[in-house]
Protein backbone atom coordinates (compact mmCIF):
# COMPACT_ATOMS: atom_id res chain seq x y z
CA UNK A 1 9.87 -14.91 -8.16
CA UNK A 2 12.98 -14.37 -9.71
CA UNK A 3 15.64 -14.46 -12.46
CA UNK A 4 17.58 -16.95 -12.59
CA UNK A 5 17.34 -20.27 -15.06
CA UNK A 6 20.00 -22.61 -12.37
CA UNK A 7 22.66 -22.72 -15.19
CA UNK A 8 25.00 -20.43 -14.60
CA UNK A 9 27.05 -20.13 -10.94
CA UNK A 10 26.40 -18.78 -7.90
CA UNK A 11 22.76 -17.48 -8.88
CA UNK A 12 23.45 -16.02 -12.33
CA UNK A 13 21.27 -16.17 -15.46
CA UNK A 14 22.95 -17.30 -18.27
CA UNK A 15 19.48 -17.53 -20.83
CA UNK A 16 17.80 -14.24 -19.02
CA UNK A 17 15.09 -17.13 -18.12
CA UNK A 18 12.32 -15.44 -15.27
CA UNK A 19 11.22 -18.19 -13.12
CA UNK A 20 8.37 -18.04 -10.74
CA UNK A 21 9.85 -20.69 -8.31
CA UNK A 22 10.07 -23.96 -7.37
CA UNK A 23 11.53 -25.18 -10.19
CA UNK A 24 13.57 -28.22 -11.27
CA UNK A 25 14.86 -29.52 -14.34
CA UNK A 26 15.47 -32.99 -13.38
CA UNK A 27 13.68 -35.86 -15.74
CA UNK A 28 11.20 -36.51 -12.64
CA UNK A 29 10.22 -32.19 -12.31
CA UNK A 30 6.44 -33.34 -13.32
CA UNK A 31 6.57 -33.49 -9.28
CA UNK A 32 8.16 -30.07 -9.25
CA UNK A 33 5.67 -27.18 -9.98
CA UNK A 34 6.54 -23.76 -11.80
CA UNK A 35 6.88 -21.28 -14.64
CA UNK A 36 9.84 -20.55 -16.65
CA UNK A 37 10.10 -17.55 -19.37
CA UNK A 38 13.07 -17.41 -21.55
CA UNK A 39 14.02 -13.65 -23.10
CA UNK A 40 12.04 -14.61 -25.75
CA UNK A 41 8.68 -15.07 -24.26
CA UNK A 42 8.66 -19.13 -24.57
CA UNK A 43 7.08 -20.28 -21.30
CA UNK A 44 7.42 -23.51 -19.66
CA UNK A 45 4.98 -24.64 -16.94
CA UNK A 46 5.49 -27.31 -14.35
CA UNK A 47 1.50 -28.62 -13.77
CA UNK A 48 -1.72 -27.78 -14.73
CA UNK A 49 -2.55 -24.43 -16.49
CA UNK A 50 -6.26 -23.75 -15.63
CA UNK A 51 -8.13 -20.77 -17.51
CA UNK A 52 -11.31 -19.17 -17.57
CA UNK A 53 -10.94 -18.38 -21.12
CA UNK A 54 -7.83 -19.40 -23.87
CA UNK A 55 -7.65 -17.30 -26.71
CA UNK A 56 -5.09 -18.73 -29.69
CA UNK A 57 -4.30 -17.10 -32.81
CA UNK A 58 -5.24 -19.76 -35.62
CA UNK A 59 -2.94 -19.54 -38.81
CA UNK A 60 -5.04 -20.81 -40.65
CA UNK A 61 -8.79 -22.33 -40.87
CA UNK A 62 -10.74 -25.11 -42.69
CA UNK A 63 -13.68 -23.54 -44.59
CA UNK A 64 -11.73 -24.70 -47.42
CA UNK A 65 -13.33 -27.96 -46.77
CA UNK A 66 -16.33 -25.77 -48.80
CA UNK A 67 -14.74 -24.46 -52.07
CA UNK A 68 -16.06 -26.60 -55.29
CA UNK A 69 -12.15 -27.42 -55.97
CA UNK A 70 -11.83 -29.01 -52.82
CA UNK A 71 -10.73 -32.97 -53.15
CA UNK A 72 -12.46 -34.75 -50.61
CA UNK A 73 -11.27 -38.05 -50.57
CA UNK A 74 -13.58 -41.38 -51.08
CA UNK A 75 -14.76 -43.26 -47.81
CA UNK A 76 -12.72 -46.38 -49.64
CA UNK A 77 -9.56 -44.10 -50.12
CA UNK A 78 -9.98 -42.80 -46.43
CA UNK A 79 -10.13 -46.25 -45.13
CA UNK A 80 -7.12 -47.66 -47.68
CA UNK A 81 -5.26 -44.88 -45.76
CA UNK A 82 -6.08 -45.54 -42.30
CA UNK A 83 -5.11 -49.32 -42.72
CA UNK A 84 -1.62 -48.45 -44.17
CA UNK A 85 -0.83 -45.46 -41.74
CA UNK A 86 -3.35 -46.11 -38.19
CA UNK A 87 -4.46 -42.22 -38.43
CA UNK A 88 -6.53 -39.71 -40.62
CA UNK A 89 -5.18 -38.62 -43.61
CA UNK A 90 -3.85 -35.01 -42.50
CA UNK A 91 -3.79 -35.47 -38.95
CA UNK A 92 -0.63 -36.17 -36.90
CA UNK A 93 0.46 -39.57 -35.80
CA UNK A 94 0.78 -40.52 -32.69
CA UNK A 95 4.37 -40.96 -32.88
CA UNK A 96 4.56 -37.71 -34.50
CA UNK A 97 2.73 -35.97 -31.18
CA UNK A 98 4.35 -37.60 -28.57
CA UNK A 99 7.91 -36.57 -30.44
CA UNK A 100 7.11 -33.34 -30.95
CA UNK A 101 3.85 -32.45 -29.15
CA UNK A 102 1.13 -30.09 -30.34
CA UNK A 103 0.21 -27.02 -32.05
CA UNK A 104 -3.13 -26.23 -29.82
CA UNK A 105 -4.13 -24.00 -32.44
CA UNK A 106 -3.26 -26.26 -35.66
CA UNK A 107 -4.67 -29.18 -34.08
CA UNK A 108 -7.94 -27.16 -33.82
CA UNK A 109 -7.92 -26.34 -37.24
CA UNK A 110 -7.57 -29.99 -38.48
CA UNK A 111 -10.37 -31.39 -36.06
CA UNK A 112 -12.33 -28.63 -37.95
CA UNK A 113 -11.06 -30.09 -41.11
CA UNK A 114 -12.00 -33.33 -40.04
CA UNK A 115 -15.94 -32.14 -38.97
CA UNK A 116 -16.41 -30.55 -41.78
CA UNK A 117 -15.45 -33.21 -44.42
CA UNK A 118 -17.93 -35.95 -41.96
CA UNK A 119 -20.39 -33.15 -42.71
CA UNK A 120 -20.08 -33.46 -46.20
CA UNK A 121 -20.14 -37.27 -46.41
CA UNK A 122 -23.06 -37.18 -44.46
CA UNK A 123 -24.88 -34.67 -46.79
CA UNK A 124 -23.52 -37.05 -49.81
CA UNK A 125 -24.98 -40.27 -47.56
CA UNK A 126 -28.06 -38.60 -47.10
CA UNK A 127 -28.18 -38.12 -51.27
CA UNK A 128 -27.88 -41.58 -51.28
CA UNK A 129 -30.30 -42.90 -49.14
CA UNK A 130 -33.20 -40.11 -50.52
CA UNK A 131 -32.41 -41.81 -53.76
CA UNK A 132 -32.40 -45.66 -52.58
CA UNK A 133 -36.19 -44.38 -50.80
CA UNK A 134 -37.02 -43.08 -54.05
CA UNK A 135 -36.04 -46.28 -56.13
CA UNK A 136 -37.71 -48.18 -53.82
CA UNK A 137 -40.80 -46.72 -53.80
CA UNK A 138 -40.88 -46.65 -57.73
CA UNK A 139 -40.63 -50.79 -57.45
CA UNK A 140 -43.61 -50.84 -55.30
C-alpha cells in the first residue's frame, strides 16, 4: 500500500490518490489488478469486487408505479416505443451504458419500475381474460 497516483515525479502524489498496489493505467490494466482512492473517496478497482453483502443508498424508489395518477403506458405504445428506440421506455440504452456506465443503485430502481408496471399489466390481463371466461360462458 501506498500513496502515490504515478503522475507526478520521482514518487509524488499529485491527486492525493491511495493506491493499494499493482496498479497500471495503461488501456490494457484489465490485466493489472488494484485499488485506487482519490481525496475524494472515488474508488477505482482493477478486477473483480466480491462481497458477502452490498448495501447502496437508493435515491429514489418505484412504488410510484402504485399511485392512481400514475400513467402506465399501453402494451401498443410500449411496443411503438421499443421499435423506434430498441429499449424500454425509461431504461438506458445500450449506447448510453457502455458510454457512461451504471448507476448500480438507479438501475435497481428502474428494474423495479419495470416489475412493477408487468405486475400491473398482468393484473389488467387477468381482468381481461376473467371477463372473456365470463362472456363465454354466457354464450353457452
Amino acid at each position: 500500500m501506498f500513496f502515490s497516483d504515478g503522475k507526478g515525479t520521482d514518487g509524488s502524489n499529485i491527486e492525493s490518490s491511495f493506491i493499494i498496489a499493482p496498479w497500471a493505467q495503461e488501456a490494457d490494466a484489465a490485466e493489472v489488478g488494484g485499488m485506487r482512492m482519490d481525496r475524494f473517496g472515488n474508488t477505482e478497482f482493477h478486477g473483480t469486487l466480491t462481497a458477502t453483502r452490498l448495501n447502496i443508498e437508493a435515491k429514489w424508489w418505484s412504488d410510484f408505479v402504485f399511485d392512481d395518477d400514475y400513467k402506465l403506458l399501453s402494451i401498443s405504445e410500449v411496443a411503438k416505443y421499443i421499435q423506434e428506440n430498441h429499449h424500454l421506455p425509461d431504461v438506458p440504452s445500450e449506447m448510453e451504458v457502455l458510454e457512461e456506465g451504471i448507476d448500480v443503485a438507479e438501475m435497481q430502481a428502474i428494474q423495479q419500475q419495470k416489475i412493477e408496471e408487468l405486475m400491473l399489466y398482468i393484473i389488467e390481463q387477468q381482468k381481461q381474460i376473467e371477463a372473456l371466461v365470463e362472456s363465454v360462458n354466457k354464450l353457452k
